[in-house]
PDB file of N, CA and C in Angstrom:
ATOM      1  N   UNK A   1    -116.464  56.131-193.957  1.00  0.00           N
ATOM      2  CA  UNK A   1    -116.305  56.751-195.253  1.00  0.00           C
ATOM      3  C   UNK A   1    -116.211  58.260-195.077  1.00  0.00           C
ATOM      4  N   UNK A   2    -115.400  59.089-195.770  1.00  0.00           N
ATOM      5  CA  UNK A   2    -114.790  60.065-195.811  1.00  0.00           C
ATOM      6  C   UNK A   2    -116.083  60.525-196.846  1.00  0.00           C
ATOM      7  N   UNK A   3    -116.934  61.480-196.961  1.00  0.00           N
ATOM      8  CA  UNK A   3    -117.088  62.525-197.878  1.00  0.00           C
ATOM      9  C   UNK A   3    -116.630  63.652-198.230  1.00  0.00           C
ATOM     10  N   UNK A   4    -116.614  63.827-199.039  1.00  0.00           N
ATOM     11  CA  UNK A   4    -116.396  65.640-200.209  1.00  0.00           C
ATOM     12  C   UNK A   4    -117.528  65.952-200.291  1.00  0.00           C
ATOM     13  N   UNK A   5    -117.373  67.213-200.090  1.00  0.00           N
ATOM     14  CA  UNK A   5    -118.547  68.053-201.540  1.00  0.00           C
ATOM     15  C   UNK A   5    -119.771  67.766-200.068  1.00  0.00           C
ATOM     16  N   UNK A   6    -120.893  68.811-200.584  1.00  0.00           N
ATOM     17  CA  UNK A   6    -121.560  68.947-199.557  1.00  0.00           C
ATOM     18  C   UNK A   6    -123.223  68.192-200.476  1.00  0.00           C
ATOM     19  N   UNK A   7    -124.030  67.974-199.594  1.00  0.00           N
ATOM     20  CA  UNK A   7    -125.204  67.975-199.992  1.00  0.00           C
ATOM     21  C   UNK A   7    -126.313  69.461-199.956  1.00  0.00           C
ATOM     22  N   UNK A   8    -126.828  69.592-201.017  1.00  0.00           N
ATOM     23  CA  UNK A   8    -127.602  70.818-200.568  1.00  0.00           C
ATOM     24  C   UNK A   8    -128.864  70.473-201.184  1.00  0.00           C
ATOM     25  N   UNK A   9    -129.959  70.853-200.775  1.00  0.00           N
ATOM     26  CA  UNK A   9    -131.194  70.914-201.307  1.00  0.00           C
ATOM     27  C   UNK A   9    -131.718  72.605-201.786  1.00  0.00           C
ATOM     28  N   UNK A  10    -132.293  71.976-202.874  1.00  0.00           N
ATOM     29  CA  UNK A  10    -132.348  73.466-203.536  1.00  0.00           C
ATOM     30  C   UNK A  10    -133.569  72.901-204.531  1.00  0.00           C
ATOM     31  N   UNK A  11    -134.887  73.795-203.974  1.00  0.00           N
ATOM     32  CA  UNK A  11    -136.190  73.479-204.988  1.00  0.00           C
ATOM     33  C   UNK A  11    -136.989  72.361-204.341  1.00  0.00           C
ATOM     34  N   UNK A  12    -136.744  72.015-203.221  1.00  0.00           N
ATOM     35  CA  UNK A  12    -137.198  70.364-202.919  1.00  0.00           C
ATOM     36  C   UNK A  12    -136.356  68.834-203.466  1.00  0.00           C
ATOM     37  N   UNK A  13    -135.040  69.453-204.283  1.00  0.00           N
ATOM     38  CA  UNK A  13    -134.731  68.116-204.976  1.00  0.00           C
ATOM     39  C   UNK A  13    -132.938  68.285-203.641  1.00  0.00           C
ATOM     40  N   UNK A  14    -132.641  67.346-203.604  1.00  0.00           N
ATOM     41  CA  UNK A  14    -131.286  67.093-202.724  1.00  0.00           C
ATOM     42  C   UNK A  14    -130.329  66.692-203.501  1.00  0.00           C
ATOM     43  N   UNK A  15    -129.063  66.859-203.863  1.00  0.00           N
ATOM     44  CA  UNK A  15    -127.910  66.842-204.149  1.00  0.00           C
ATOM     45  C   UNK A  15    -126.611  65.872-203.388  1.00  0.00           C
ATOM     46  N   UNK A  16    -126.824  64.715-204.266  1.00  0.00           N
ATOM     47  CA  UNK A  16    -125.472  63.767-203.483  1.00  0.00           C
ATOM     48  C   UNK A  16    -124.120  64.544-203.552  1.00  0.00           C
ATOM     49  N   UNK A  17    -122.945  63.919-202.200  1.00  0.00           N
ATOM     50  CA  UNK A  17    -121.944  64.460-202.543  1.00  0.00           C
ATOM     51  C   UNK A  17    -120.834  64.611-203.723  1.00  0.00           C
ATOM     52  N   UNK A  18    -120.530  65.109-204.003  1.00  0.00           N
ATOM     53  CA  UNK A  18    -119.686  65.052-205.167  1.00  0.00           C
ATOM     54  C   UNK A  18    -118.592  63.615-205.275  1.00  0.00           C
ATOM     55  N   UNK A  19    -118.090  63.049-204.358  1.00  0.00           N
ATOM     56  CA  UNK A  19    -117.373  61.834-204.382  1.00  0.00           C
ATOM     57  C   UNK A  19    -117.228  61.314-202.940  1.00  0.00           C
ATOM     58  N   UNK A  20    -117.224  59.831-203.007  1.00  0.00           N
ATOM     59  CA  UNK A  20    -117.232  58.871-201.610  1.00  0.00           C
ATOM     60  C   UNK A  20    -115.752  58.493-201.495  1.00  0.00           C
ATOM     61  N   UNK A  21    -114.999  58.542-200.399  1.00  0.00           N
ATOM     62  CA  UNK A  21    -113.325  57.601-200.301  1.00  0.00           C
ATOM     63  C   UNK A  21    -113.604  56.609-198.963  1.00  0.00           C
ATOM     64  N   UNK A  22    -113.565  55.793-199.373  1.00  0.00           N
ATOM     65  CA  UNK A  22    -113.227  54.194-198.349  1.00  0.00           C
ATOM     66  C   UNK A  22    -112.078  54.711-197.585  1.00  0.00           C
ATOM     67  N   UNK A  23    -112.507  54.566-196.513  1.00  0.00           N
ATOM     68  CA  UNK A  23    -111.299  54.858-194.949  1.00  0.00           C
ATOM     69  C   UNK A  23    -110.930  53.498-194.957  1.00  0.00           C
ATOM     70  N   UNK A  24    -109.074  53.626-194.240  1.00  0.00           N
ATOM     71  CA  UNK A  24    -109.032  52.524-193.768  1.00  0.00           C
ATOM     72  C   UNK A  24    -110.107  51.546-192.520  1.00  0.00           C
ATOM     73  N   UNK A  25    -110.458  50.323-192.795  1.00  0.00           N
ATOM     74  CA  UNK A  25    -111.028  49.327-191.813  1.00  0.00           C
ATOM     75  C   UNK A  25    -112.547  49.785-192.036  1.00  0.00           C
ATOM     76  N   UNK A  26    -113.087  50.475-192.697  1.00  0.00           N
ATOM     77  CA  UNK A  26    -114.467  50.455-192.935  1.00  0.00           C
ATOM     78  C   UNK A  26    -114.843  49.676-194.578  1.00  0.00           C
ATOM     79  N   UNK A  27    -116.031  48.980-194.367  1.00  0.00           N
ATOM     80  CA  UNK A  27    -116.652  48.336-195.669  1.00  0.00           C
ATOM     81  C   UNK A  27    -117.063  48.888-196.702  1.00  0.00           C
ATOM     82  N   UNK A  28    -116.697  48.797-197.610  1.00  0.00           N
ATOM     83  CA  UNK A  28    -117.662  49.300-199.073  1.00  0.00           C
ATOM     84  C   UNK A  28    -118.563  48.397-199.505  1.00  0.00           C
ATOM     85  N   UNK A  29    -119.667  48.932-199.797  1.00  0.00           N
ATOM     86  CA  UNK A  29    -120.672  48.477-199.916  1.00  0.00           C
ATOM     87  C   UNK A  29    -120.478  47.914-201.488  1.00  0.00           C
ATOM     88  N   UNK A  30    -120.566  46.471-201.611  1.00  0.00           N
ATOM     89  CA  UNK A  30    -120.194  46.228-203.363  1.00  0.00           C
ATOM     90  C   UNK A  30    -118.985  45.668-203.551  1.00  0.00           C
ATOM     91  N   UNK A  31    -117.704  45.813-202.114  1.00  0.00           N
ATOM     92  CA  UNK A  31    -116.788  45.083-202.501  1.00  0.00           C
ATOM     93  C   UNK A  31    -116.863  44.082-201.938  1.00  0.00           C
ATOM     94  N   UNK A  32    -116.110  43.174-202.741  1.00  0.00           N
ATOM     95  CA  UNK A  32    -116.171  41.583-202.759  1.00  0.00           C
ATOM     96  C   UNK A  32    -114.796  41.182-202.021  1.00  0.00           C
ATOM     97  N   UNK A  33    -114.824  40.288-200.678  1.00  0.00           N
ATOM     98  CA  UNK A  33    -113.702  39.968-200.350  1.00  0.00           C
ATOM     99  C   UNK A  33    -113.167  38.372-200.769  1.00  0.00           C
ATOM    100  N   UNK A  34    -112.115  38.344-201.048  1.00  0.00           N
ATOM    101  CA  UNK A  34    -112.159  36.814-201.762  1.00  0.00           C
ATOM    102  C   UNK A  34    -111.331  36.152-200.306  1.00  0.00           C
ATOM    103  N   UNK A  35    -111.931  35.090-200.318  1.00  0.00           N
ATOM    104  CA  UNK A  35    -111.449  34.494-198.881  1.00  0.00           C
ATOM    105  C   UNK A  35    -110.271  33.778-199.240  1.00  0.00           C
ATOM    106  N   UNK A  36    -109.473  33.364-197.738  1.00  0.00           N
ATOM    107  CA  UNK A  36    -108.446  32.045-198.635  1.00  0.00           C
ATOM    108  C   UNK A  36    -108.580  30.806-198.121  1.00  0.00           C
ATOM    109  N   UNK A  37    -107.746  30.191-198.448  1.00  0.00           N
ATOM    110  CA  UNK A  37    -107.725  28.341-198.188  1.00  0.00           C
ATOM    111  C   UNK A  37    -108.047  28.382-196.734  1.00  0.00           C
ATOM    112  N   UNK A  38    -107.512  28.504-195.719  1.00  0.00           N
ATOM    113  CA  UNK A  38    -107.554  28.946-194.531  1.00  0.00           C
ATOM    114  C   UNK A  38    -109.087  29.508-194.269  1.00  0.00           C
ATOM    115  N   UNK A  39    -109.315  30.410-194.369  1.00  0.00           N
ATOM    116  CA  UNK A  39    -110.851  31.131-193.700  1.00  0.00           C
ATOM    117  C   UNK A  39    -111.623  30.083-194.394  1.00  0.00           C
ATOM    118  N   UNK A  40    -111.918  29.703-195.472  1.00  0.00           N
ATOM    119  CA  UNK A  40    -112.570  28.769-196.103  1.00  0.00           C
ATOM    120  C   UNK A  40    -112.372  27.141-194.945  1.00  0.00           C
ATOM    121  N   UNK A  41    -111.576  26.524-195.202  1.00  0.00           N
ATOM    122  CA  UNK A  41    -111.053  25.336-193.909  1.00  0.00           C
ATOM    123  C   UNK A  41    -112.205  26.253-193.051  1.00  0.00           C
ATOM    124  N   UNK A  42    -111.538  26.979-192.407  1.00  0.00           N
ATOM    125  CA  UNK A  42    -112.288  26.856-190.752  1.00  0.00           C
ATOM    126  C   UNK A  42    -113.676  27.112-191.196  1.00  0.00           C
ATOM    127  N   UNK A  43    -114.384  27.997-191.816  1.00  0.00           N
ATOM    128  CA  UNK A  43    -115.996  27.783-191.740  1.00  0.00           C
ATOM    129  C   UNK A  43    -116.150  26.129-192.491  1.00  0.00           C
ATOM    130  N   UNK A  44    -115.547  25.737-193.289  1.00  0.00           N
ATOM    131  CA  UNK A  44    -115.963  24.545-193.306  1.00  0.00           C
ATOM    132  C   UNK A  44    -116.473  23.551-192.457  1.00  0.00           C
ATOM    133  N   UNK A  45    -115.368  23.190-191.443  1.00  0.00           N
ATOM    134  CA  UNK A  45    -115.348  23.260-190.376  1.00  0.00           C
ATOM    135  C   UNK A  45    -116.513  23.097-188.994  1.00  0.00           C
ATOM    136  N   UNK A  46    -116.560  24.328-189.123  1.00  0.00           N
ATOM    137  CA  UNK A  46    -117.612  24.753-188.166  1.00  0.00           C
ATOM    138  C   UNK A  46    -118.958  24.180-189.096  1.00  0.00           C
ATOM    139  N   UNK A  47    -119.090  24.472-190.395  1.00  0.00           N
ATOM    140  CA  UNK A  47    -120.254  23.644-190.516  1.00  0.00           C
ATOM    141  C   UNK A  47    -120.497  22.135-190.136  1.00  0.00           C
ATOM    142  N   UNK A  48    -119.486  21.371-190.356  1.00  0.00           N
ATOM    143  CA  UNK A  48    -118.944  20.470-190.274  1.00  0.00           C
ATOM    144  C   UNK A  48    -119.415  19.858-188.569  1.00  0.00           C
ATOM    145  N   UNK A  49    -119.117  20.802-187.853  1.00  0.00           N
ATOM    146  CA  UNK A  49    -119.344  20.460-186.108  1.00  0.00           C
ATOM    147  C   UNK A  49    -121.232  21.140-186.137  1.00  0.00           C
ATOM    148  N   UNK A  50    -121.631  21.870-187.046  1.00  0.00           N
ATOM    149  CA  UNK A  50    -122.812  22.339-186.457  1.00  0.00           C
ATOM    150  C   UNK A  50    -123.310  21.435-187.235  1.00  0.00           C
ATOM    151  N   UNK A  51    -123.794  20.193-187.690  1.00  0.00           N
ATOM    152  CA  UNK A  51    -124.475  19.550-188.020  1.00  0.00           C
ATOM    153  C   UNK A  51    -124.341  18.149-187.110  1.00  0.00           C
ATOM    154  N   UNK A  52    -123.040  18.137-186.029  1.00  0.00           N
ATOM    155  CA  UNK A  52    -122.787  17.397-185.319  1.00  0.00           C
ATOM    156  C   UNK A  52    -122.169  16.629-185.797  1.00  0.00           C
ATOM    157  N   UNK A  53    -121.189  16.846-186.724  1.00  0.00           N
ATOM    158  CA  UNK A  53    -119.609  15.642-187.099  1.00  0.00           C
ATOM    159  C   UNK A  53    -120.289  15.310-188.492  1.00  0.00           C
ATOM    160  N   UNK A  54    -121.565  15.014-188.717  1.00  0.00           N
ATOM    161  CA  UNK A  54    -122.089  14.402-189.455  1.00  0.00           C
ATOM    162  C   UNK A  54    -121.229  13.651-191.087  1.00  0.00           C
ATOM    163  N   UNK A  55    -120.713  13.275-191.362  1.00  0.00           N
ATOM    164  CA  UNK A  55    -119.689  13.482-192.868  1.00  0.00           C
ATOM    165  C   UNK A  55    -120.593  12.985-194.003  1.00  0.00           C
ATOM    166  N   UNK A  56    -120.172  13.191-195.037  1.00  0.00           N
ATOM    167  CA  UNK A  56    -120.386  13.281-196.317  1.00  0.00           C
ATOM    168  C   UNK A  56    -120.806  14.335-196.947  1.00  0.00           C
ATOM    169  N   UNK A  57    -120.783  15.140-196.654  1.00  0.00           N
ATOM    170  CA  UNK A  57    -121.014  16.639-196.826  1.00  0.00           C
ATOM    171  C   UNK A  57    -120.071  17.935-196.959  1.00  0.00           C
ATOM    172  N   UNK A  58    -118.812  17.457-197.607  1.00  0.00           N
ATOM    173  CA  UNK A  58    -117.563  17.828-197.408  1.00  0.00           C
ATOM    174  C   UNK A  58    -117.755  19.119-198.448  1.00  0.00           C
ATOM    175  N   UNK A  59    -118.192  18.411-199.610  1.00  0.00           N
ATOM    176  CA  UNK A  59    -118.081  19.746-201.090  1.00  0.00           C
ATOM    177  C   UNK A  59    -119.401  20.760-200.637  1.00  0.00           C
ATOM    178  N   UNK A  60    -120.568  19.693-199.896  1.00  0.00           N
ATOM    179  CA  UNK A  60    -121.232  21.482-199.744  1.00  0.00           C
ATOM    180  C   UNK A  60    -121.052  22.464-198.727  1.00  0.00           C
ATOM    181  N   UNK A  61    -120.267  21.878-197.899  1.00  0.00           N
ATOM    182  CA  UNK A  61    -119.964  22.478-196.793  1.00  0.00           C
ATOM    183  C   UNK A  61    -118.635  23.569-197.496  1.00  0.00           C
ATOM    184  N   UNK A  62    -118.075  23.414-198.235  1.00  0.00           N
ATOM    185  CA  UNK A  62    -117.173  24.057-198.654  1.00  0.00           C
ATOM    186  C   UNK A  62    -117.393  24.980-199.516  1.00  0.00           C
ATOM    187  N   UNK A  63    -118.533  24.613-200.132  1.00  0.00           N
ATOM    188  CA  UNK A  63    -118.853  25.806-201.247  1.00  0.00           C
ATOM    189  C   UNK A  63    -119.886  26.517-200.379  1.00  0.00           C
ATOM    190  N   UNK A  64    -120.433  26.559-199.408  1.00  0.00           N
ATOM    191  CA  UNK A  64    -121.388  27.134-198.503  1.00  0.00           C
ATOM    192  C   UNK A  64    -121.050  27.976-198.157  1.00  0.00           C
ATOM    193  N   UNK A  65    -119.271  27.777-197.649  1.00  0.00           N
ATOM    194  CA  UNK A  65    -118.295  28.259-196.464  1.00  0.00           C
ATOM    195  C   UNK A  65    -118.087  29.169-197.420  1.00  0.00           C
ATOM    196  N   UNK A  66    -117.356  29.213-198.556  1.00  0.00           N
ATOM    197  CA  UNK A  66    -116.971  29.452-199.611  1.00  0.00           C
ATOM    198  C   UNK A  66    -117.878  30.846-200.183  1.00  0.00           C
ATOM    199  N   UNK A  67    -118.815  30.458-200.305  1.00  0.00           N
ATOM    200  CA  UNK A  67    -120.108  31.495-200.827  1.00  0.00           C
ATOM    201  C   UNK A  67    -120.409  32.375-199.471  1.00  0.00           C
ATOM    202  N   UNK A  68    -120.468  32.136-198.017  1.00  0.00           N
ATOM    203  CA  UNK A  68    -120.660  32.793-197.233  1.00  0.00           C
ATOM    204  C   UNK A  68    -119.356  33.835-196.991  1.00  0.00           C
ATOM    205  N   UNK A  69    -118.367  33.479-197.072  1.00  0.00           N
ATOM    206  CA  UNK A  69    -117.276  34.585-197.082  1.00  0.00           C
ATOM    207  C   UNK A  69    -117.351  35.175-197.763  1.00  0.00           C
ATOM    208  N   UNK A  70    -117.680  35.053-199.157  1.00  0.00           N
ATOM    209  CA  UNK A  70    -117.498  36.375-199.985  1.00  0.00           C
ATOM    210  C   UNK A  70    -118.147  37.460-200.082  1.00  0.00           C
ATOM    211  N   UNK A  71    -119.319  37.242-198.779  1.00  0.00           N
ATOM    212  CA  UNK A  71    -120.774  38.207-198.721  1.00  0.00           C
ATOM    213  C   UNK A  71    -119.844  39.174-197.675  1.00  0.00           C
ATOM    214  N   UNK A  72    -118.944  38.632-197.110  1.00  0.00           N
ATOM    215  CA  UNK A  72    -118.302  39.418-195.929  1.00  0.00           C
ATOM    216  C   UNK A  72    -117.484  40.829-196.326  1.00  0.00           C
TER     217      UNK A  72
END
């Protein structure tokens, strides 16, 4: 992240910068990435093998997969 504007302390109290800009390939904190069909499939997937094949567990494995990407 790119800042502007400086911080200064003045009196004991500190001063945020005047404005934050998102660089390319770095995270913002708060944005939401929406996954697709694809990234969703493969963590499915992988849950899918980390429980050891196990099946019937198809919809929570998907909304798991599903809910874990979007934290990304």
């Amino acid at each position: 992240m790119n800042q502007t504007g400086r911080k200064t302390i003045k009196g004991g109290k500190v001063t945020a910068p005047m404005s934050v800009k998102a660089s390319k390939g770095v995270k913002v904190v708060g944005a939401k990435h929406e996954p697709t069909h694809d990234e969703i499939a493969v963590r499915s997937y992988e849950l899918f093998l980390g429980r050891g094949g196990e099946g019937g567990h198809h919809e929570e494995d998907w909304l798991r997969a599903e809910s874990e990407l979007r934290l990304i």
